[in-house]
C-alpha atoms as a PDB file:
ATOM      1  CA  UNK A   1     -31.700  13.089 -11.488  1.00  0.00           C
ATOM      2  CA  UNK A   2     -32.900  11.526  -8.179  1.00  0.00           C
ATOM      3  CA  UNK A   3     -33.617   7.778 -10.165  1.00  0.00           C
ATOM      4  CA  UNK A   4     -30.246   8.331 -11.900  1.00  0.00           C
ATOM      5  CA  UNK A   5     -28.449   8.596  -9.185  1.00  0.00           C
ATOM      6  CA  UNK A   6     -30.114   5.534  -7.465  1.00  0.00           C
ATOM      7  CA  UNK A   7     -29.653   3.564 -10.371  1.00  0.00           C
ATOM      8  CA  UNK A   8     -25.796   4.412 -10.604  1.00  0.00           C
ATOM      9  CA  UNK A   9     -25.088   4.203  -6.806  1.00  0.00           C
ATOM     10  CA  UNK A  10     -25.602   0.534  -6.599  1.00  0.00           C
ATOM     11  CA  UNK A  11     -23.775   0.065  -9.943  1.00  0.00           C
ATOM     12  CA  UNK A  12     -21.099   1.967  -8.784  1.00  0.00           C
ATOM     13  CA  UNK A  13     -20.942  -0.283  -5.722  1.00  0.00           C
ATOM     14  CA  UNK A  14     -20.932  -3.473  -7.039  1.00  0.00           C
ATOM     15  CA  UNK A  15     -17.901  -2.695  -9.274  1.00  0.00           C
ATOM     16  CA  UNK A  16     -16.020  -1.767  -5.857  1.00  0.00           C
ATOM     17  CA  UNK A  17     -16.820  -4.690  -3.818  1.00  0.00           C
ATOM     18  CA  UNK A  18     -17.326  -7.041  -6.670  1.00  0.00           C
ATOM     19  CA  UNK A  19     -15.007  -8.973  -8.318  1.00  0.00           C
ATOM     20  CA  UNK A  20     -13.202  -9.027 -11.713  1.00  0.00           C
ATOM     21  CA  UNK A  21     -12.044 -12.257 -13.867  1.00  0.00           C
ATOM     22  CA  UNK A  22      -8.029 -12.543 -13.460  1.00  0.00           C
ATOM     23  CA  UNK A  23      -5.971 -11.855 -16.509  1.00  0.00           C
ATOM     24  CA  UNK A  24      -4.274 -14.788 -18.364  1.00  0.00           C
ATOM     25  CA  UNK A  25      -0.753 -16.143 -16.712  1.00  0.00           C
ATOM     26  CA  UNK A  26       1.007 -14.625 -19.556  1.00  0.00           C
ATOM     27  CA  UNK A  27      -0.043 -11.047 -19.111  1.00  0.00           C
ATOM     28  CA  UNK A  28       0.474 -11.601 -15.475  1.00  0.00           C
ATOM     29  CA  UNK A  29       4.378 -13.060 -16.098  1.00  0.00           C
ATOM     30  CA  UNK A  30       4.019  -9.977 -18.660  1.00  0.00           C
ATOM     31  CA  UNK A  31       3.353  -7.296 -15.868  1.00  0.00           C
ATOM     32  CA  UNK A  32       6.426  -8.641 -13.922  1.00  0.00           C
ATOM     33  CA  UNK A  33       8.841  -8.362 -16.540  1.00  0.00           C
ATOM     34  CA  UNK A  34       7.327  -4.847 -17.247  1.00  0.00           C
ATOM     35  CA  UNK A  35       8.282  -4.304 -13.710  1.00  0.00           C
ATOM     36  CA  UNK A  36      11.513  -5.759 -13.993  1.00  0.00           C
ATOM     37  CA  UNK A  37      12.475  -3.220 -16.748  1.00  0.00           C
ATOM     38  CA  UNK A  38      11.970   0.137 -14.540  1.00  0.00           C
ATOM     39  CA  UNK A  39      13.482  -1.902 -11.415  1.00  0.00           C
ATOM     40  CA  UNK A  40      16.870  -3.324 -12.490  1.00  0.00           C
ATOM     41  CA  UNK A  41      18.603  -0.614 -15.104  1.00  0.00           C
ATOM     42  CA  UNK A  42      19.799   2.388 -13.228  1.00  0.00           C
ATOM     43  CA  UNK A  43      18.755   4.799 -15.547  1.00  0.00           C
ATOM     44  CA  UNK A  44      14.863   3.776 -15.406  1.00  0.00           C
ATOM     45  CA  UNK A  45      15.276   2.943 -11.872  1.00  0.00           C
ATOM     46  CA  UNK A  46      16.109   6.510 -11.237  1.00  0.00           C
ATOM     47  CA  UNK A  47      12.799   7.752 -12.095  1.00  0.00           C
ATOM     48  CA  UNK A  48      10.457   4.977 -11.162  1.00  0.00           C
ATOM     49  CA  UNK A  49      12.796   5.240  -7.609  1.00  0.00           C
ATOM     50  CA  UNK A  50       9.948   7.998  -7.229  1.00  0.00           C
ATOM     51  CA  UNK A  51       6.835   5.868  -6.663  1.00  0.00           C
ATOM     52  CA  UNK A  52       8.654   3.938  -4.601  1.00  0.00           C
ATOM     53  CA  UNK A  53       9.600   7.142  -2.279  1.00  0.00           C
ATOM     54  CA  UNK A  54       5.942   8.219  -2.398  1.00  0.00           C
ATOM     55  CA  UNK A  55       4.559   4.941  -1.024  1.00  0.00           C
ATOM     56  CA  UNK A  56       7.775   4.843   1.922  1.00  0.00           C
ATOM     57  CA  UNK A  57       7.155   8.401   2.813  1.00  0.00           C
ATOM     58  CA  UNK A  58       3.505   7.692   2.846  1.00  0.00           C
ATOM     59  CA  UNK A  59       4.199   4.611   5.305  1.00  0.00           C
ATOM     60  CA  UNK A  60       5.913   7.160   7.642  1.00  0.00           C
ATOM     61  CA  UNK A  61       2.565   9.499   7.617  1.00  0.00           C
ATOM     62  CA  UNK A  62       0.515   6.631   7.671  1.00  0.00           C
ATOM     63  CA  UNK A  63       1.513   4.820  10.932  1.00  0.00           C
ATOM     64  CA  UNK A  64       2.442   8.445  12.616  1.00  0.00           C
ATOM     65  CA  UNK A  65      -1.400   9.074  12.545  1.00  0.00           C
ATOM     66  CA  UNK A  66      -2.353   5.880  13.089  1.00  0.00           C
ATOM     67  CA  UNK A  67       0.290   5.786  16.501  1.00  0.00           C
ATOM     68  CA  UNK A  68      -1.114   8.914  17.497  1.00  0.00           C
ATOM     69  CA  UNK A  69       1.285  11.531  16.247  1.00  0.00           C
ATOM     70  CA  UNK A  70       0.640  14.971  14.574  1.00  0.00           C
ATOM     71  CA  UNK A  71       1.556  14.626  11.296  1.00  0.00           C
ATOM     72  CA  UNK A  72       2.915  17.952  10.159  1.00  0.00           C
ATOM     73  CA  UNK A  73       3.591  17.463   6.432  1.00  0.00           C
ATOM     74  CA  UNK A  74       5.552  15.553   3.394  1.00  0.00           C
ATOM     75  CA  UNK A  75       8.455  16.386   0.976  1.00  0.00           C
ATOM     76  CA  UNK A  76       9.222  14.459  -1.635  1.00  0.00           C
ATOM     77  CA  UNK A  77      12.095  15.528  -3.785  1.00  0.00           C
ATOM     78  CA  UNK A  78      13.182  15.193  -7.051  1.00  0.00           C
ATOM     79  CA  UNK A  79      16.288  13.263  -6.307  1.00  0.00           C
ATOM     80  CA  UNK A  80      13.715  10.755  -5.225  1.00  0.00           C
ATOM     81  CA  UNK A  81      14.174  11.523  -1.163  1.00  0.00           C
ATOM     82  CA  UNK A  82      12.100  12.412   1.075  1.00  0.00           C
ATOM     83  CA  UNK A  83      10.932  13.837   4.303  1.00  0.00           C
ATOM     84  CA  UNK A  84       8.195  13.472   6.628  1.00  0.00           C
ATOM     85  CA  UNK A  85       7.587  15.648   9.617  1.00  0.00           C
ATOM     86  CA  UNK A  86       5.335  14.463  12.679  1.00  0.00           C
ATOM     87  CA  UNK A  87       5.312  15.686  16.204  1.00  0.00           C
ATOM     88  CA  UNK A  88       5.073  13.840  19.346  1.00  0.00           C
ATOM     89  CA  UNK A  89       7.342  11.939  22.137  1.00  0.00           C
ATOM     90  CA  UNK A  90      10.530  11.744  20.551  1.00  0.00           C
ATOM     91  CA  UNK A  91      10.713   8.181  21.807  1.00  0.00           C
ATOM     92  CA  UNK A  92       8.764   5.671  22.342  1.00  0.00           C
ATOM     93  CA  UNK A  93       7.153   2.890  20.432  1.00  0.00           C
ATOM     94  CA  UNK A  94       4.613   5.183  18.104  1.00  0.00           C
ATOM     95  CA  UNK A  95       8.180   7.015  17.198  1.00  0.00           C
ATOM     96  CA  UNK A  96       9.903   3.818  16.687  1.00  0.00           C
ATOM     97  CA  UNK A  97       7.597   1.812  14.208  1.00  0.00           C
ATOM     98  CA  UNK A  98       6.932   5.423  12.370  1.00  0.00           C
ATOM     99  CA  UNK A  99      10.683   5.207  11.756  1.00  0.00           C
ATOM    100  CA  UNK A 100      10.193   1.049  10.551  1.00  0.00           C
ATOM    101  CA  UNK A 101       7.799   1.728   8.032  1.00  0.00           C
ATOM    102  CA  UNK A 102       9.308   3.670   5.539  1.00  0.00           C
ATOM    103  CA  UNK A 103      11.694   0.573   3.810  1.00  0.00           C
ATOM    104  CA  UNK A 104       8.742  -1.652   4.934  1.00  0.00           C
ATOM    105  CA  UNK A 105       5.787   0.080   3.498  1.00  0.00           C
ATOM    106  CA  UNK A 106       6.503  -0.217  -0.693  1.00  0.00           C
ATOM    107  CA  UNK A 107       6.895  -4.366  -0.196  1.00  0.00           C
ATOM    108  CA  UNK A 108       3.841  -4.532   2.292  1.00  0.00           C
ATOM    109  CA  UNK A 109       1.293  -2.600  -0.008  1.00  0.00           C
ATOM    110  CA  UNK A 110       3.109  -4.817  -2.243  1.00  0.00           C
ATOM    111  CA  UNK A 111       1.751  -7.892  -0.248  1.00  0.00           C
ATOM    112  CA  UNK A 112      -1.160  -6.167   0.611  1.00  0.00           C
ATOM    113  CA  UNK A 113      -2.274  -5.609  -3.166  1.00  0.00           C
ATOM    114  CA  UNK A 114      -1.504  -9.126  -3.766  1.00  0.00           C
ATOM    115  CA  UNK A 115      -3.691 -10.666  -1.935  1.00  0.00           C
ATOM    116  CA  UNK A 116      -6.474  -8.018  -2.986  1.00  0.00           C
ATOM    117  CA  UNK A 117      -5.452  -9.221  -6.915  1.00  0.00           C
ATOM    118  CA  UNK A 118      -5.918 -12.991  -5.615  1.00  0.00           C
ATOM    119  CA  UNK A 119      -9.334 -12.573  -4.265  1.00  0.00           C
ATOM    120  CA  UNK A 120     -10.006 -10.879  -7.581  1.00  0.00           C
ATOM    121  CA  UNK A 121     -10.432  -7.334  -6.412  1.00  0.00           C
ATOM    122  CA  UNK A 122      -9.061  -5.545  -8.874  1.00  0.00           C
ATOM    123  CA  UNK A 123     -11.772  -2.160  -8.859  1.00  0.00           C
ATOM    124  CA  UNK A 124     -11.413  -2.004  -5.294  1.00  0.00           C
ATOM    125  CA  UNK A 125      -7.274  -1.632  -5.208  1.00  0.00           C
ATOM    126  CA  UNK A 126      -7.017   0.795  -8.097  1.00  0.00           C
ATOM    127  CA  UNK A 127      -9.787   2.781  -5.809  1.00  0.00           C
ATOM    128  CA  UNK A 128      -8.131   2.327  -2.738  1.00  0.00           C
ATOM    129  CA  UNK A 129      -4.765   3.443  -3.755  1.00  0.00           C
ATOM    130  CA  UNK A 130      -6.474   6.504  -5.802  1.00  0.00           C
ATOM    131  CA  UNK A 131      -7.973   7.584  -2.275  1.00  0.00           C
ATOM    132  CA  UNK A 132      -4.715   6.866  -0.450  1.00  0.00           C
ATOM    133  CA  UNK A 133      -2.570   9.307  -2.846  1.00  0.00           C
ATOM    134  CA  UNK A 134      -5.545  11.928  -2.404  1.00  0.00           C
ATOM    135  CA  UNK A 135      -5.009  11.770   1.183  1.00  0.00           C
ATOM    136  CA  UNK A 136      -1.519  11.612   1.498  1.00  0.00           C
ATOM    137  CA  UNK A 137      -1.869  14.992  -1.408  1.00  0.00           C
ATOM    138  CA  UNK A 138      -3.089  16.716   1.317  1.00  0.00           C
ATOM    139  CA  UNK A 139      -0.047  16.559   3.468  1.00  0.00           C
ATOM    140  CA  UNK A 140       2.442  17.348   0.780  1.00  0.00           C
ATOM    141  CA  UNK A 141       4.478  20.634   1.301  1.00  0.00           C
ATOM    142  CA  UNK A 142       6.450  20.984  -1.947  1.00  0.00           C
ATOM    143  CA  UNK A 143       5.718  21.664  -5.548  1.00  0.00           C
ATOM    144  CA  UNK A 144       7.539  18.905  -7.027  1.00  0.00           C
ATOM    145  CA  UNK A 145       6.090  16.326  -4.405  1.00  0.00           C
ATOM    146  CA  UNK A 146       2.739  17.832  -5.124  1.00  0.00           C
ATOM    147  CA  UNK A 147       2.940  17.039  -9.116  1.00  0.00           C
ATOM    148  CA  UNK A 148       4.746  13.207  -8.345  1.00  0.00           C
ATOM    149  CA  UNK A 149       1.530  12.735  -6.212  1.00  0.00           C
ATOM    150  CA  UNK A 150      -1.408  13.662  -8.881  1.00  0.00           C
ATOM    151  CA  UNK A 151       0.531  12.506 -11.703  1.00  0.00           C
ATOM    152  CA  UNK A 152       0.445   9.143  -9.536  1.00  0.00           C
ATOM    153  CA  UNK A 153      -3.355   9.607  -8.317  1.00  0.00           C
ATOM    154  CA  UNK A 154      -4.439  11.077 -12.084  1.00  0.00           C
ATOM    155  CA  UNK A 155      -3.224   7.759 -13.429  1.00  0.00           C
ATOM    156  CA  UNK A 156      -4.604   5.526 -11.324  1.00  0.00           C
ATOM    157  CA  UNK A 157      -7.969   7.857 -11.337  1.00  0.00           C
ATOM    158  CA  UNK A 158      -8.123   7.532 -15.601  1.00  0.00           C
ATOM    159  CA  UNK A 159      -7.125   3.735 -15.792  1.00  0.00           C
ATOM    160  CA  UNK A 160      -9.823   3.170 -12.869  1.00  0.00           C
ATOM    161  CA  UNK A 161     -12.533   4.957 -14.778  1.00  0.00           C
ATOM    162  CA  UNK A 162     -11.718   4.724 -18.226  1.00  0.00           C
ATOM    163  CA  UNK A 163     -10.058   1.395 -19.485  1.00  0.00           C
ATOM    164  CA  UNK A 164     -11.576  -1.506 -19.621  1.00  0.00           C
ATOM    165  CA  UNK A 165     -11.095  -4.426 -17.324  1.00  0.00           C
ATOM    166  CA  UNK A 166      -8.586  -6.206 -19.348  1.00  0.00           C
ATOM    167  CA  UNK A 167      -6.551  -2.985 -19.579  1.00  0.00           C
ATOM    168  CA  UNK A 168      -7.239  -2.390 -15.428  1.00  0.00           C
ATOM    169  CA  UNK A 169      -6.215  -5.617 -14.827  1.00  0.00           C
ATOM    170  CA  UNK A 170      -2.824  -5.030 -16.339  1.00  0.00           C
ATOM    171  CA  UNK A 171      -2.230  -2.164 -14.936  1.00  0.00           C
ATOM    172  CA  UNK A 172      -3.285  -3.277 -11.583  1.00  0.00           C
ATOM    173  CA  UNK A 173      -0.915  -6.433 -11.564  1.00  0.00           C
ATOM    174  CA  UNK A 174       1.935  -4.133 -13.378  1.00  0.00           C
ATOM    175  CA  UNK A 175       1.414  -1.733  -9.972  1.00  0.00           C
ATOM    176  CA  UNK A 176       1.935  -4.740  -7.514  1.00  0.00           C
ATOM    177  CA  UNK A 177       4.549  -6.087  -9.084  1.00  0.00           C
ATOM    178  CA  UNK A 178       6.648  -2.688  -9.251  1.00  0.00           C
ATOM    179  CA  UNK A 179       5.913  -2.370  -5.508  1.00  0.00           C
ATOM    180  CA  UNK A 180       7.151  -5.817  -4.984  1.00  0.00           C
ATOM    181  CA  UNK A 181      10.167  -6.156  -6.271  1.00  0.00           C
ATOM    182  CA  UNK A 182      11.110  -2.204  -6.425  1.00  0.00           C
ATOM    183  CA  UNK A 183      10.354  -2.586  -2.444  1.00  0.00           C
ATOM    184  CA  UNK A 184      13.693  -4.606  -2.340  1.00  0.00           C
ATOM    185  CA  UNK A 185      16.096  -2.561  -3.778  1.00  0.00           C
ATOM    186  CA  UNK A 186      16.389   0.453  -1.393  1.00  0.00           C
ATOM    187  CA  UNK A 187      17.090  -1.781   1.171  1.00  0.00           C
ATOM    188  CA  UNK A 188      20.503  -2.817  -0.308  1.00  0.00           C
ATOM    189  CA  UNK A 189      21.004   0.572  -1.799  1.00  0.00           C
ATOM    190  CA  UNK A 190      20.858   1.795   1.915  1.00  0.00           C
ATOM    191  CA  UNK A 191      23.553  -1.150   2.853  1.00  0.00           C
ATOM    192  CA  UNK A 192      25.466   0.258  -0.325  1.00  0.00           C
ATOM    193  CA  UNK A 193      26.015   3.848   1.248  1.00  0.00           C
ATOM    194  CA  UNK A 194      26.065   2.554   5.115  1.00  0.00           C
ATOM    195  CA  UNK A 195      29.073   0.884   3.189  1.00  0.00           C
ATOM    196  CA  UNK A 196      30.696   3.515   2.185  1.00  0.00           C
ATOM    197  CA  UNK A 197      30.336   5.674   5.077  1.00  0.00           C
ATOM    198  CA  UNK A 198      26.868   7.404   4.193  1.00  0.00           C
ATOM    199  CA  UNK A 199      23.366   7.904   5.462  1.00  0.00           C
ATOM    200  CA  UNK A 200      24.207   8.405   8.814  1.00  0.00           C
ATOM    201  CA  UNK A 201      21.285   9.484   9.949  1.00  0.00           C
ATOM    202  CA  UNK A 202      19.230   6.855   7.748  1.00  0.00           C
ATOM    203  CA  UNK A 203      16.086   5.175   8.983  1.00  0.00           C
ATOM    204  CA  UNK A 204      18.158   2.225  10.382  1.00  0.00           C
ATOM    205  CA  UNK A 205      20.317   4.722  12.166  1.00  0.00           C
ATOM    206  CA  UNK A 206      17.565   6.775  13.693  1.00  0.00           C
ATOM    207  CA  UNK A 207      15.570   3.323  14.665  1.00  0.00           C
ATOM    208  CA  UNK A 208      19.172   2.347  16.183  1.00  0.00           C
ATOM    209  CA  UNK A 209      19.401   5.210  18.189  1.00  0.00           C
ATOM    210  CA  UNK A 210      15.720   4.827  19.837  1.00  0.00           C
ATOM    211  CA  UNK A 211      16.049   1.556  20.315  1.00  0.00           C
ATOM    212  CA  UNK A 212      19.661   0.305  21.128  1.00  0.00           C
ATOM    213  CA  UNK A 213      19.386  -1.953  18.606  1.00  0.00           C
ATOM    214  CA  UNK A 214      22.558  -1.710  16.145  1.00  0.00           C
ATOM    215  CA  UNK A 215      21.546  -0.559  12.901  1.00  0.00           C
ATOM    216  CA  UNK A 216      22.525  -3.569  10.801  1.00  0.00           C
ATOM    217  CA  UNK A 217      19.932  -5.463  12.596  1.00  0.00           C
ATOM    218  CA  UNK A 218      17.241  -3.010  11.421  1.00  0.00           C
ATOM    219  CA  UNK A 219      18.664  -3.332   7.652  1.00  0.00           C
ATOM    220  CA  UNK A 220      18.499  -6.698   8.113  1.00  0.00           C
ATOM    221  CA  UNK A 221      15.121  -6.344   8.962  1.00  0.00           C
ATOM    222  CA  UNK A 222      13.818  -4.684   6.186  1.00  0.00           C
ATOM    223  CA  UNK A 223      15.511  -7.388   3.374  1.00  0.00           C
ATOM    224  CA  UNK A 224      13.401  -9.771   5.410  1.00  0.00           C
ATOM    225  CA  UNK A 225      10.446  -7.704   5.214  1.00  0.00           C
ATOM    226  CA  UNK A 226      10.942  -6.789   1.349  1.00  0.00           C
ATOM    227  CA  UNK A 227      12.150 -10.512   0.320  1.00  0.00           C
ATOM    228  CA  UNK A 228       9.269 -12.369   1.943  1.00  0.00           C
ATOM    229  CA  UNK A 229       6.893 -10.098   1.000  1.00  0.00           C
ATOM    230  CA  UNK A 230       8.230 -10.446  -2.358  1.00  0.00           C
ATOM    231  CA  UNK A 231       7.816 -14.399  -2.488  1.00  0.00           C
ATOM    232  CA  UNK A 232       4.068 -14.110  -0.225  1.00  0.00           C
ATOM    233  CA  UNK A 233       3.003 -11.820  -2.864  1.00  0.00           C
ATOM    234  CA  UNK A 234       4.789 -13.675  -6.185  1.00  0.00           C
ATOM    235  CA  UNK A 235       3.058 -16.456  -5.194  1.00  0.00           C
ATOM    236  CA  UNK A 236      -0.526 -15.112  -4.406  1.00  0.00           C
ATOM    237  CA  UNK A 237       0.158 -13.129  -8.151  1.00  0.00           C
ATOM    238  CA  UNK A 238       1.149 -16.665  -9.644  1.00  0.00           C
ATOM    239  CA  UNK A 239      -2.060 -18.180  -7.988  1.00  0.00           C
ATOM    240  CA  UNK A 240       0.810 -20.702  -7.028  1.00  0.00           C
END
């Protein structure tokens, strides 16, 4: 058992730090019309709108820890809001850039699994979002937001250790691209309602309220964010 286990160690290492060959330019142009198709029509949008909550609310617990905050727990609900809880200084610049990086966290994992995909890394981002959904699982205080997450994670945990590379690949590229370009839409969803006279107390509004800073400024913040990410990362995908 001992050998076998140092046999597969090192195996199992140089999949995760090595890299893999990129697919062809079609299946990557493939992937983003995939993408496309669960972004755009309403209907689809509606439940894809979910991964997209999953990776904002998971921004917000992300940078609360990592601002020194006591992250108390997630909701994610099934009308694809959410909620996360953290305790700390009310104010202040760890409350502040917790509040920025819900809109801003789909389109930057977005970026950030780009430029993972262009260095040809595709083990290591399947594994690294895998172990960021098993973290974040831990913090979830709901039973619906508990099944979104390990319907997410079991996914990402089959295609990761069953399918072959061509199929990973694929997937991989179809995940980045969803993140990319369904990282823009809440944005102007959330200028929709503000609108109309809704979500008062949206991320824009909070962040307006800690910082002075009118609200529209932070919206227009956040199409900046999601846009160029979206272009960084098309082009990085592209190998452009």
């Amino acid at each position: 058992m001992e050998s076998i286990a140092a046999l597969a160690l090192p195996d199992l290492w140089g999949r995760l730090v090595g890299t893999q060959p990129d697919p062809d330019l079609w299946v990557v142009i493939a992937t983003a019309v995939a993408a496309l198709t669960v972004v755009v029509p309403h209907q689809l949008w509606r439940i894809s709108r979910n991964a997209i909550t999953i990776a904002h609310e998971g921004g917000h617990g992300l940078v609360a820890l990592l601002t020194g905050r006591r992250l108390t727990g997630i909701r994610l609900h099934s009308d694809t809001s959410g909620l996360t809880v953290s305790r700390g200084k009310p104010h202040g610049l760890g409350m502040i850039l917790t509040a920025a990086a819900g809109y801003t966290a789909p389109p930057l994992l977005g970026l950030g699994g780009a430029a993972l995909l262009g260095a040809g890394r595709i083990t290591l981002l399947l594994w690294l979002a895998t172990a960021l959904l098993v973290a974040m699982l831990v913090m979830i205080r709901n039973a619906y937001g508990a099944l979104t997450v390990v319907l997410t994670g079991g996914t990402f945990l089959l295609v990761s250790w069953l399918a072959g590379p061509q199929v990973q690949a694929a997937f991989a590229y179809a995940v980045v691209w969803f993140l990319l370009l369904g990282g823009v839409r809440p944005a102007f969803e959330l200028q929709v309602k503000r609108r109309r006279g809704g979500a008062g107390d949206s991320d824009a509004d909070q962040l307006s309220r800690l910082t002075h800073v009118p609200a529209g400024l932070w919206l227009f913040l956040f199409h900046v964010v999601s846009l160029c990410a979206l272009m960084g990362g098309g082009r990085w995908l592209l190998e452009m």
